[in-house]
C-alpha atoms as a PDB file:
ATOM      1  CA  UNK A   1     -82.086   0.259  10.875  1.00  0.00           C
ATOM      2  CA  UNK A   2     -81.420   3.936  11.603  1.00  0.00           C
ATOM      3  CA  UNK A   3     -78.048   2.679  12.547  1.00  0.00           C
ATOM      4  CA  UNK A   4     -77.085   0.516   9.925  1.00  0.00           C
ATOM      5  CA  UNK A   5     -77.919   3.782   7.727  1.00  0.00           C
ATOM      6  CA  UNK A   6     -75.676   5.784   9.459  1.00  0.00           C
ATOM      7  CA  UNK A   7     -72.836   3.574   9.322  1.00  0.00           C
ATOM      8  CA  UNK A   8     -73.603   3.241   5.132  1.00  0.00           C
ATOM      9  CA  UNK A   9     -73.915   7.225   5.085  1.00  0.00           C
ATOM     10  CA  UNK A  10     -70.227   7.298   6.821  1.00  0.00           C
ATOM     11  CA  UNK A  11     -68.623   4.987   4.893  1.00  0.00           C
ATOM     12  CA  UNK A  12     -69.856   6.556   1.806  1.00  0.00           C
ATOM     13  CA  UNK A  13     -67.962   9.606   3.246  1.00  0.00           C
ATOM     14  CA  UNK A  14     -65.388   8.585   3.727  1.00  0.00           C
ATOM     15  CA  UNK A  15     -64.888   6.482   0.513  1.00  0.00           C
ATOM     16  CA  UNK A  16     -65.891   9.947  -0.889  1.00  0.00           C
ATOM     17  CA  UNK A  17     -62.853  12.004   0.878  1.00  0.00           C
ATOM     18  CA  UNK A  18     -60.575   9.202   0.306  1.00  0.00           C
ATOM     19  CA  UNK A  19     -61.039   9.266  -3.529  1.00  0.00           C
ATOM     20  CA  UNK A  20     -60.520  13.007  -3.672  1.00  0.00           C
ATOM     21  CA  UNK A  21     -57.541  12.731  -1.848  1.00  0.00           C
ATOM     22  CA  UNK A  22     -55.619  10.543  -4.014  1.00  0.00           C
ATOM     23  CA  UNK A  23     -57.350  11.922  -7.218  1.00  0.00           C
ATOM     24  CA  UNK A  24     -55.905  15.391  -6.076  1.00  0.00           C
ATOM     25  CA  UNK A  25     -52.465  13.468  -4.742  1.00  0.00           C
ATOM     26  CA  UNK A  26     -52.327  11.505  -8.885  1.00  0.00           C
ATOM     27  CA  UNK A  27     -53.238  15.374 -10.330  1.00  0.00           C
ATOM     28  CA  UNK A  28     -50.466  16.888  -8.351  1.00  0.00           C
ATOM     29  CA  UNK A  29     -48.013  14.436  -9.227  1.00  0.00           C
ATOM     30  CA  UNK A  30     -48.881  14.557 -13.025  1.00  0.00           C
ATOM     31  CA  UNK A  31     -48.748  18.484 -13.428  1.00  0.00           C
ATOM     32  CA  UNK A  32     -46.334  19.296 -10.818  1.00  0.00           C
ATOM     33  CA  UNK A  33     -43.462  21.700 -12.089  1.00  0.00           C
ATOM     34  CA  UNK A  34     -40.470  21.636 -10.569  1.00  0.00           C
ATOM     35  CA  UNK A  35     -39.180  25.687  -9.898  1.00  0.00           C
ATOM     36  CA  UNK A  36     -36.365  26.699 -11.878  1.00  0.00           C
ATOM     37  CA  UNK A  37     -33.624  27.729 -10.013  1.00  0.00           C
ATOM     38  CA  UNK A  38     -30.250  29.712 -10.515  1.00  0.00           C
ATOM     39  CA  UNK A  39     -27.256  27.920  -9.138  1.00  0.00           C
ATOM     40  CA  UNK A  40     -23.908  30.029  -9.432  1.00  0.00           C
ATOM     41  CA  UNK A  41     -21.217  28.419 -11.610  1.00  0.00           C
ATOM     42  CA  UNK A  42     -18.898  29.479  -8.610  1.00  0.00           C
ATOM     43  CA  UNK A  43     -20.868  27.600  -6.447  1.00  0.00           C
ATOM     44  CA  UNK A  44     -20.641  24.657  -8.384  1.00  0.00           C
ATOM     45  CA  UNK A  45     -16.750  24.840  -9.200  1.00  0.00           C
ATOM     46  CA  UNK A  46     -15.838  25.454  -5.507  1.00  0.00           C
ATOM     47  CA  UNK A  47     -17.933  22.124  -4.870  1.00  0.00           C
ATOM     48  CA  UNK A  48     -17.589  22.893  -0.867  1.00  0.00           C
ATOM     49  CA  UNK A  49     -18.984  19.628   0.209  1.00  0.00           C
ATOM     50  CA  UNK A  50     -17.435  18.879   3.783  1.00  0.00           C
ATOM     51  CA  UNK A  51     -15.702  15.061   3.140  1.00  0.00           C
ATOM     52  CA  UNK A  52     -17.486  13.647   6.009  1.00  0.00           C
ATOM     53  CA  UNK A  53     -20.850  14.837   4.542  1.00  0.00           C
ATOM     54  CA  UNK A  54     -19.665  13.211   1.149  1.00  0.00           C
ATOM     55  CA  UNK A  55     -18.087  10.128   2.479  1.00  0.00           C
ATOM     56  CA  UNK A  56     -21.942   9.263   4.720  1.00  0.00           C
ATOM     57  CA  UNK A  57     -23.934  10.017   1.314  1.00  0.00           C
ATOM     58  CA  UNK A  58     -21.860   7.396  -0.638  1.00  0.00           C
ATOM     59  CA  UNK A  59     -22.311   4.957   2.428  1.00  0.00           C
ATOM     60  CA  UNK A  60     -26.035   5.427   2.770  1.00  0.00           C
ATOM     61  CA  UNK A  61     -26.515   5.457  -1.109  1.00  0.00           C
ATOM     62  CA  UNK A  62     -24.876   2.005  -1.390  1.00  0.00           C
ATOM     63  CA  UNK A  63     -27.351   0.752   1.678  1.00  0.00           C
ATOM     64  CA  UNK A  64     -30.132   1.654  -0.047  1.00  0.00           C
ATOM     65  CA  UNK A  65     -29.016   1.165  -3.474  1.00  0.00           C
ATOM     66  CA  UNK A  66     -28.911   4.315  -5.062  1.00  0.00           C
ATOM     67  CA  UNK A  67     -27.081   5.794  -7.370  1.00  0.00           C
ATOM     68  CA  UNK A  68     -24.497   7.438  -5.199  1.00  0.00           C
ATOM     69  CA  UNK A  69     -23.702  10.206  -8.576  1.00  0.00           C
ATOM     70  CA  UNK A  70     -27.110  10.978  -8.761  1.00  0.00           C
ATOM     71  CA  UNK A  71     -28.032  11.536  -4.773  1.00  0.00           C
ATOM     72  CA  UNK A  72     -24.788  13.668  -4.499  1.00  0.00           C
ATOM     73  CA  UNK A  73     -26.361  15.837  -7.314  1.00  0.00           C
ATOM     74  CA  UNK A  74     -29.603  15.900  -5.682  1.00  0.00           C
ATOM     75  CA  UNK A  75     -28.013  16.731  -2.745  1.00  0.00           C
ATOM     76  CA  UNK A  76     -25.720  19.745  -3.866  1.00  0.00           C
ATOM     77  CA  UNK A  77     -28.719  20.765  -5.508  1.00  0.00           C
ATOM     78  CA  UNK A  78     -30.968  21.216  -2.523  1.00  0.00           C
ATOM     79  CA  UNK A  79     -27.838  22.609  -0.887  1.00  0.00           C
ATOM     80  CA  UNK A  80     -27.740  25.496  -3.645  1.00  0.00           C
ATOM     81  CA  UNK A  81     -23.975  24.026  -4.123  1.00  0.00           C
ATOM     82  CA  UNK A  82     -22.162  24.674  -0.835  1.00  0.00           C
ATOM     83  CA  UNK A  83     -22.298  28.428  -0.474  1.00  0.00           C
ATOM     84  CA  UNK A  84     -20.109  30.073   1.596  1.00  0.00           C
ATOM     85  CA  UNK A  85     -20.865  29.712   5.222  1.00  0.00           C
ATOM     86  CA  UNK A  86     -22.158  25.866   4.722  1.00  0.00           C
ATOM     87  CA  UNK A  87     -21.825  23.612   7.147  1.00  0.00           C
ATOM     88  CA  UNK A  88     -21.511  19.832   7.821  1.00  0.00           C
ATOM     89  CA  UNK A  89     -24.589  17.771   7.922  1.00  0.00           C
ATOM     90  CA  UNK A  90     -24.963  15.116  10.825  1.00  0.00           C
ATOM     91  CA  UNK A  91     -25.787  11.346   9.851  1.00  0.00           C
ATOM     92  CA  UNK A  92     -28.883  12.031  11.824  1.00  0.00           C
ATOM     93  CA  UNK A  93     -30.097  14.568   9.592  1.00  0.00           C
ATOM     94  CA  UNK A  94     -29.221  12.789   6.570  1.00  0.00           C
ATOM     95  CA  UNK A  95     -31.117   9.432   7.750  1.00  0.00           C
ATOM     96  CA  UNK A  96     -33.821  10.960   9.284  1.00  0.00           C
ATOM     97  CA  UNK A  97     -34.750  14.031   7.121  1.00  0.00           C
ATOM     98  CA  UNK A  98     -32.641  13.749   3.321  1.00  0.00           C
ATOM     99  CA  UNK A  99     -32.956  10.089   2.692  1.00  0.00           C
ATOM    100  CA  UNK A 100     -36.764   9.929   4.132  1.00  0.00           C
ATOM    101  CA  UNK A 101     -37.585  12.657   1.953  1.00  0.00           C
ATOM    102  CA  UNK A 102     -35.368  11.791  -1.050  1.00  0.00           C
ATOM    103  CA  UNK A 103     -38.010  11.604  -3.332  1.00  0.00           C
ATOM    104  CA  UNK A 104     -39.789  14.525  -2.653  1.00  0.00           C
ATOM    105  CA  UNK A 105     -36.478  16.462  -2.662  1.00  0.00           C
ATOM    106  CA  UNK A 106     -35.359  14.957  -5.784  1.00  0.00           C
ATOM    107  CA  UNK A 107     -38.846  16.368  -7.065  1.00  0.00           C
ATOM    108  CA  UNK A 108     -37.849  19.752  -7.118  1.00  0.00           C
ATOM    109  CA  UNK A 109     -35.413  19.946  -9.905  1.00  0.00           C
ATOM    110  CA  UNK A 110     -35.931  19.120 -13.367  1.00  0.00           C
ATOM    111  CA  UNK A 111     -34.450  16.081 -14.927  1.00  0.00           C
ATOM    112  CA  UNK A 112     -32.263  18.090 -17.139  1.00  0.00           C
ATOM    113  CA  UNK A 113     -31.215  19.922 -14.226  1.00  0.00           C
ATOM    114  CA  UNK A 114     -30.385  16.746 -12.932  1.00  0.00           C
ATOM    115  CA  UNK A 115     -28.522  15.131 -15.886  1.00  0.00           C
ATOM    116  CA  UNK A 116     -26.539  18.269 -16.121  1.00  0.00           C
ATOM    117  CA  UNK A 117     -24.734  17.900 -12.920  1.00  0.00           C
ATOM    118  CA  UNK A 118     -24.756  14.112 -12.580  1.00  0.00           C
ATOM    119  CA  UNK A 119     -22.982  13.407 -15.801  1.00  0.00           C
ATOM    120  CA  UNK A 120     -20.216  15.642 -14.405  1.00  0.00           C
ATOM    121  CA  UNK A 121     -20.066  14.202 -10.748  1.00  0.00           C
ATOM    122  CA  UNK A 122     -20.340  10.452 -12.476  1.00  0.00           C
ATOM    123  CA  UNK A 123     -17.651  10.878 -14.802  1.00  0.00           C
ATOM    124  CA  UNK A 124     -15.052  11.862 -12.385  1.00  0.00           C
ATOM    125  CA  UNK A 125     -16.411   9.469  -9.894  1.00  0.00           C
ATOM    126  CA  UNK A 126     -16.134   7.029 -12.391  1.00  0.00           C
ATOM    127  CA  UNK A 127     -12.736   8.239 -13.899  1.00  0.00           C
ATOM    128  CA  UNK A 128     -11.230   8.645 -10.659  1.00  0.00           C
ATOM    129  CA  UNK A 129      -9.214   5.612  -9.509  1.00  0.00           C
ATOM    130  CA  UNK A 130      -6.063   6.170  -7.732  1.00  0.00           C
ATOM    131  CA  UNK A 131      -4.492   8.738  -5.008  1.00  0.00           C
ATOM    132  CA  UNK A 132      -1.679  10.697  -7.174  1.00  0.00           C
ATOM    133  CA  UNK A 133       0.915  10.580  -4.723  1.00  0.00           C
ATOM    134  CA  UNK A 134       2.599   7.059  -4.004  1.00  0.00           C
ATOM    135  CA  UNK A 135       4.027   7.722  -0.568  1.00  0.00           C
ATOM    136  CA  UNK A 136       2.425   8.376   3.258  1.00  0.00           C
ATOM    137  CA  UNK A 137       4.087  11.613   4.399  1.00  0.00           C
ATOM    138  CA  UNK A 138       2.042  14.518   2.378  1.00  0.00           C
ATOM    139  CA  UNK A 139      -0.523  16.728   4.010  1.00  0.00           C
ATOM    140  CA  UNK A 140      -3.061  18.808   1.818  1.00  0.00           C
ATOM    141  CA  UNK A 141      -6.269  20.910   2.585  1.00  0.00           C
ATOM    142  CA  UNK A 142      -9.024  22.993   0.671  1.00  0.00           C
ATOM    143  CA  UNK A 143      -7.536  26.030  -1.230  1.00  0.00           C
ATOM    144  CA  UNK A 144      -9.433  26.029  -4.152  1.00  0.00           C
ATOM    145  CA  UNK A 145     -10.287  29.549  -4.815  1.00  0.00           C
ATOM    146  CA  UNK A 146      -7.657  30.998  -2.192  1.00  0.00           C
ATOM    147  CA  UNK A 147      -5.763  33.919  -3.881  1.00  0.00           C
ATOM    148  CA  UNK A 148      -2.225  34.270  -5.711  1.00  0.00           C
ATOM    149  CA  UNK A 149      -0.119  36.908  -6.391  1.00  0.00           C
ATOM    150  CA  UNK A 150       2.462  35.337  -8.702  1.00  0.00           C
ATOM    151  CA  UNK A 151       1.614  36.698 -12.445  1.00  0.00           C
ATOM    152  CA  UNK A 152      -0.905  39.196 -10.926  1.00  0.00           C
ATOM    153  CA  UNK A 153      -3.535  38.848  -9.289  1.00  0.00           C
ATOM    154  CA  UNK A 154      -5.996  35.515  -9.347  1.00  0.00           C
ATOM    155  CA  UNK A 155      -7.190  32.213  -7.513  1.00  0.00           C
ATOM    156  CA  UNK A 156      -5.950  28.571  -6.994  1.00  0.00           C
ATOM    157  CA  UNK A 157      -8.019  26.834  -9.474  1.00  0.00           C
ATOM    158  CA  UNK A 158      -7.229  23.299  -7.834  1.00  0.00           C
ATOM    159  CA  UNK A 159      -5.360  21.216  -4.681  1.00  0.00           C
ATOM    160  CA  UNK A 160      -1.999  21.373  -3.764  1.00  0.00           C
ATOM    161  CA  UNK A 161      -0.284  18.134  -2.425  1.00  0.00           C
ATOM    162  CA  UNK A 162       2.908  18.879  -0.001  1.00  0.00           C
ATOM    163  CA  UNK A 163       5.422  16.854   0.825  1.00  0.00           C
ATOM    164  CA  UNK A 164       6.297  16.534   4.437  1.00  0.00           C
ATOM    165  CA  UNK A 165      10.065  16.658   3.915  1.00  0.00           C
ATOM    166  CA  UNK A 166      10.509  18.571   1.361  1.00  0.00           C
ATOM    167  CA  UNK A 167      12.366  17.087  -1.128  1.00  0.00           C
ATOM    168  CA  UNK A 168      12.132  17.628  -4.533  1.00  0.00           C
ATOM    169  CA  UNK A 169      12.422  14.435  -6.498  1.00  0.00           C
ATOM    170  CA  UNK A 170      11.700  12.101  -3.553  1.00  0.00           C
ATOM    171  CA  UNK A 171       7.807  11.237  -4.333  1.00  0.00           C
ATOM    172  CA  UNK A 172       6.604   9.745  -7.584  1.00  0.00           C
ATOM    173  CA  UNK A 173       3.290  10.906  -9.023  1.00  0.00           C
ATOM    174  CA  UNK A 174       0.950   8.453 -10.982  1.00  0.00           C
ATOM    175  CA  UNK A 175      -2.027   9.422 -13.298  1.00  0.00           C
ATOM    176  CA  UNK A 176      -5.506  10.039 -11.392  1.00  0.00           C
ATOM    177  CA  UNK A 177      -7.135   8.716 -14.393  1.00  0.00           C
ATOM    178  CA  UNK A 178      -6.406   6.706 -18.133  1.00  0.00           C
ATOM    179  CA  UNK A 179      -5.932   8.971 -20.812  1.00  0.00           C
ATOM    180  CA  UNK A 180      -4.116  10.902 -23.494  1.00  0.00           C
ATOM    181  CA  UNK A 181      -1.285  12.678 -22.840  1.00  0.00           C
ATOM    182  CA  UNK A 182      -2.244  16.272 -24.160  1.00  0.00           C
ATOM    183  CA  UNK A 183       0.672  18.009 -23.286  1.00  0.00           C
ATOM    184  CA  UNK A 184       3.915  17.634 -21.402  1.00  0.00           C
ATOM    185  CA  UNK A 185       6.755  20.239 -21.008  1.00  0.00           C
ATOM    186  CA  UNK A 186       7.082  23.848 -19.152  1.00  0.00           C
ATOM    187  CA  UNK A 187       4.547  26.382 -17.777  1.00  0.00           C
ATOM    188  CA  UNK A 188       5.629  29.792 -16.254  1.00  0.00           C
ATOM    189  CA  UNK A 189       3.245  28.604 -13.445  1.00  0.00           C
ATOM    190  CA  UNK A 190       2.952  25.402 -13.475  1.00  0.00           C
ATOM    191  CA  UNK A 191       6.996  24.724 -14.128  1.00  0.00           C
ATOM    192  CA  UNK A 192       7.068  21.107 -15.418  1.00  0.00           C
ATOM    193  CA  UNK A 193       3.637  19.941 -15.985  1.00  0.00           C
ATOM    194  CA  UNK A 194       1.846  17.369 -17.342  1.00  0.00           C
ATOM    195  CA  UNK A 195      -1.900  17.584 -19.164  1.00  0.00           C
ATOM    196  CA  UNK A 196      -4.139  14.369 -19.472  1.00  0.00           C
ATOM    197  CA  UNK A 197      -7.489  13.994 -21.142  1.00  0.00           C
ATOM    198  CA  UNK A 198      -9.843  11.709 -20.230  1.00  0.00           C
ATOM    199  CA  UNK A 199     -12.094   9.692 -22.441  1.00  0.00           C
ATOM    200  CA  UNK A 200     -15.189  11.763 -21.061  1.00  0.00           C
ATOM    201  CA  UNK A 201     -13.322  14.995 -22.034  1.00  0.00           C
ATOM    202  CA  UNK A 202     -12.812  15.966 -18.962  1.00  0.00           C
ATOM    203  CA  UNK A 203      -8.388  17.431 -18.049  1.00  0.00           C
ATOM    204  CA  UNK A 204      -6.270  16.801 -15.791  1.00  0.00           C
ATOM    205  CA  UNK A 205      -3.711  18.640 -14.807  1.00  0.00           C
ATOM    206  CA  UNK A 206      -0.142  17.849 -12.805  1.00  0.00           C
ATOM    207  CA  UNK A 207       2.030  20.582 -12.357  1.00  0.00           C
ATOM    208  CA  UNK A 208       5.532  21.685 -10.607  1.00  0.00           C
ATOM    209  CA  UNK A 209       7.268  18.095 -11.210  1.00  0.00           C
ATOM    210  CA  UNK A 210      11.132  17.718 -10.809  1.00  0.00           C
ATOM    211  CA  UNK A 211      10.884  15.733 -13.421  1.00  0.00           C
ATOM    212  CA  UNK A 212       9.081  13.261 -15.693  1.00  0.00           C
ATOM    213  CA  UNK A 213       9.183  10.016 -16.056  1.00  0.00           C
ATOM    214  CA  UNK A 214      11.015   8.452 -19.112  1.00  0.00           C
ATOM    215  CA  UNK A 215       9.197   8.276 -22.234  1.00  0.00           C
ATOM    216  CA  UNK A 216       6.210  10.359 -22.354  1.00  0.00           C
ATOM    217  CA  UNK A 217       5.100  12.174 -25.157  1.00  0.00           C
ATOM    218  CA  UNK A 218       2.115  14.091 -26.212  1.00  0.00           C
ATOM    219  CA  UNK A 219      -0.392  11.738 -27.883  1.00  0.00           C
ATOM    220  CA  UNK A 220       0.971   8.907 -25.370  1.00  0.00           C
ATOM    221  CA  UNK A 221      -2.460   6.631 -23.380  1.00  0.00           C
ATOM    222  CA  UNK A 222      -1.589   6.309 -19.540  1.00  0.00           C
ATOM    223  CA  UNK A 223      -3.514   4.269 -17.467  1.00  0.00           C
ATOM    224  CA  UNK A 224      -4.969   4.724 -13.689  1.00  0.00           C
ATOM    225  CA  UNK A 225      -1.704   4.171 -11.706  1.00  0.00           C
ATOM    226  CA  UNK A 226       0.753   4.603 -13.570  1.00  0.00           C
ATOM    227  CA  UNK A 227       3.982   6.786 -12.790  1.00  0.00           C
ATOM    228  CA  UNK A 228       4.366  10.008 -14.763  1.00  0.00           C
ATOM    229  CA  UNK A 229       6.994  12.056 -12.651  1.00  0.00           C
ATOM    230  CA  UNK A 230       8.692  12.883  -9.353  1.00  0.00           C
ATOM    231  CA  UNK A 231       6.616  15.688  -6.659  1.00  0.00           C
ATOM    232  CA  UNK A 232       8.954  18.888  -7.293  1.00  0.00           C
ATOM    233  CA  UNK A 233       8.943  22.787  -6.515  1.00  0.00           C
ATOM    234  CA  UNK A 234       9.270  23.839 -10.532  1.00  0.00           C
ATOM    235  CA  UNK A 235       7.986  26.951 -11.897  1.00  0.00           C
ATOM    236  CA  UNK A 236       6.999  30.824 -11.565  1.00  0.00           C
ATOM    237  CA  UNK A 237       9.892  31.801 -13.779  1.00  0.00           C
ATOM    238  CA  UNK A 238      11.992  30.899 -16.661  1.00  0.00           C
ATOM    239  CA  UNK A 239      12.652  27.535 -17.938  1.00  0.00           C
ATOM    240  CA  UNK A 240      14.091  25.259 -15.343  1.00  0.00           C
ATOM    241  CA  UNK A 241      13.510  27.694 -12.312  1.00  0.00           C
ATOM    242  CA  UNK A 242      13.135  25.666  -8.940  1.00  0.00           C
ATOM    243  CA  UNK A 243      12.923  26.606  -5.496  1.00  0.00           C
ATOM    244  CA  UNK A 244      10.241  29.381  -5.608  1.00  0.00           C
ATOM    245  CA  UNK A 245       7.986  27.193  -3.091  1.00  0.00           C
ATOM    246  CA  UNK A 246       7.964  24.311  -1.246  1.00  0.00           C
ATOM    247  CA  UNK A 247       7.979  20.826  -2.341  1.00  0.00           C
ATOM    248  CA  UNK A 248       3.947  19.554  -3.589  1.00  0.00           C
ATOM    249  CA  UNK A 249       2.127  18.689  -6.382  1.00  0.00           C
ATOM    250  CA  UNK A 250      -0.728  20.810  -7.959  1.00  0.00           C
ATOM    251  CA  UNK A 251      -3.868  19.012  -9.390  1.00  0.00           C
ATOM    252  CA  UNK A 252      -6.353  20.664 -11.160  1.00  0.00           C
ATOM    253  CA  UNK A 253      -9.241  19.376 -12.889  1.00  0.00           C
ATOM    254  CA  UNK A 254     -11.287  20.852 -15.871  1.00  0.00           C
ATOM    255  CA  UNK A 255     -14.688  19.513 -16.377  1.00  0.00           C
ATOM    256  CA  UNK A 256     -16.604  19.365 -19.471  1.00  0.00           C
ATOM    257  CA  UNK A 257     -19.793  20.498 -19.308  1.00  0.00           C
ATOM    258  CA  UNK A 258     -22.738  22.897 -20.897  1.00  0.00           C
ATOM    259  CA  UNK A 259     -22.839  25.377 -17.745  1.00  0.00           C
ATOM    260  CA  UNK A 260     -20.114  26.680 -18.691  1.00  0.00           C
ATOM    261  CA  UNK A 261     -19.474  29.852 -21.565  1.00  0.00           C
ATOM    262  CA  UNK A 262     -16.629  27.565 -22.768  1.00  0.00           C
ATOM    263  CA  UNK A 263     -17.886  24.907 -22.525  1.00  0.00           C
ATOM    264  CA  UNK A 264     -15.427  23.844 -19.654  1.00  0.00           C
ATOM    265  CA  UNK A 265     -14.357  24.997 -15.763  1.00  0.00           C
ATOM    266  CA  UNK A 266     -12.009  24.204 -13.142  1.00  0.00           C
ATOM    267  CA  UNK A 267     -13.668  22.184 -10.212  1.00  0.00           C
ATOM    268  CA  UNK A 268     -12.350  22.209  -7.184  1.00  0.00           C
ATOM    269  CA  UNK A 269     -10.536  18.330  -6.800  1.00  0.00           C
ATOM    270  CA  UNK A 270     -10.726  17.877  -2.927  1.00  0.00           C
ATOM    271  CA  UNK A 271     -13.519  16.152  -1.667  1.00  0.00           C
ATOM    272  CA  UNK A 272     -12.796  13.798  -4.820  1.00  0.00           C
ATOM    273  CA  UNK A 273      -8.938  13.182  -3.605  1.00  0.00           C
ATOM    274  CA  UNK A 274     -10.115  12.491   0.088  1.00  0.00           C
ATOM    275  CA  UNK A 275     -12.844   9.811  -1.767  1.00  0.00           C
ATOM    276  CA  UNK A 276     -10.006   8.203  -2.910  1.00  0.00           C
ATOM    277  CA  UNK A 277      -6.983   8.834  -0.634  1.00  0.00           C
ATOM    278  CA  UNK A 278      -5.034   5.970   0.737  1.00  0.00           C
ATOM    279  CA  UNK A 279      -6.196   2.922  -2.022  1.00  0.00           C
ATOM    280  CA  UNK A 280      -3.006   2.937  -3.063  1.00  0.00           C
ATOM    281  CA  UNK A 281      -1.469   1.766  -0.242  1.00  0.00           C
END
């Protein structure tokens, strides 16, 4: 009898600790407040992601079905952005400590936080369809941010696409994105350059052509694809002034967006030309 008490007395116990425990796990959840923190805009433009690290988040997003736009925001998030000194993460830690603690993570930001950041990362991952340069011998790397001297001092506010041989004229250069033609026509810096808007208001920008292709006017709608001009070595001088660097293209992107005192910035385009390098061909 004494036993069967015992047992009762236990299981009341524990039936007891057991409803605290999720009564204080449902009152957490409802009042939890996610901290409030400050991300710098630089941080965010230079969008330092290594490719690899980018590249395993889109796999592992599509395995689990998520929304690969909103777990790279959750991600740069929780990495403050890439700040200088960041380093690759390893599938392992991905598998075994991002994506089995997604939620949790993802519970640290606010959902406008969140929106903010994913509506810009899903727009150009959305918006972004083709490689710009329609050929195989190019190289380019990660110089967002590196300085220039040319005009007086500032930074490379995008990527610059080389050509191997060197040859102005020899590579043609198709549109990232569709969109309106916002301008066309000479730069100081950019030399012959080419503006597009796209319909999420976000700009792209082509610069140091040869030339352009036939027919293209402001106001004109490109699509994904198509050809708008030859790879050249135009620009930093007068009108028509060649020759001042080697052959490549420049792309820079502008994104729309509230975090900025504009209301726009340059981001830096890498990681998003290595997501989509080599479709083409």
């Amino acid at each position: 009898m004494r036993k069967k008490r015992r047992e009762k007395f236990i299981i009341h116990v524990l039936a007891v600790i057991l409803i605290f425990l999720v009564v204080t796990f449902i009152k957490n959840l409802l009042l939890y407040e996610p901290e409030e923190i400050s991300i710098s805009i630089e941080n965010v433009a230079a969008f330092t992601i290594p490719a690899q690290t980018f590249s395993d988040l889109k796999t592992m997003s599509s395995s689990r079905d998520l929304d690969f736009a909103e777990v790279l925001t959750v991600y740069s998030l929780h990495k403050n952005f890439f700040p200088p000194g960041s380093v690759a993460a390893t599938k392992e830690y991905l598998e075994g400590s991002f994506f089995t603690n997604y939620r949790n993570i993802k519970r640290n930001f606010t959902q406008d936080q969140i929106n903010i950041y994913k509506h810009i990362l899903s727009a150009l991952l959305n918006e972004i369809e083709c490689f710009p340069v329609d050929d195989n011998e190019y190289y380019f790397s990660d110089t967002f941010g590196a300085a220039r001297t040319y005009g007086g001092s500032r930074t490379h506010e995008g990527t610059d696409i080389m050509d191997v041989k060197n040859v102005r004229g020899r590579i043609p250069i198709i549109s990232m994105t569709g969109g309106t033609i916002r301008n066309i026509g000479w730069g100081e810096l950019g030399g012959y350059n080419i503006g597009i808007n796209t319909p999420s208001g976000n700009y792209f920008y082509y610069a140091h052509f040869d030339s352009f292709a036939e027919g293209l006017s402001p106001g004109d709608i490109v699509e994904a694809g198509q050809i708008i001009g030859f790879m050249g070595d135009s620009g930093y001088g007068t009108y028509g002034t060649r020759g001042m660097f080697p052959v490549h293209l420049h792309i820079g992107i502008k994104v729309r967006s509230e975090i900025a005192e504009d209301g726009m910035f340059w981001i830096n385009p890498y990681v998003f030309l290595r997501n989509v390098e080599g479709l083409l061909n």
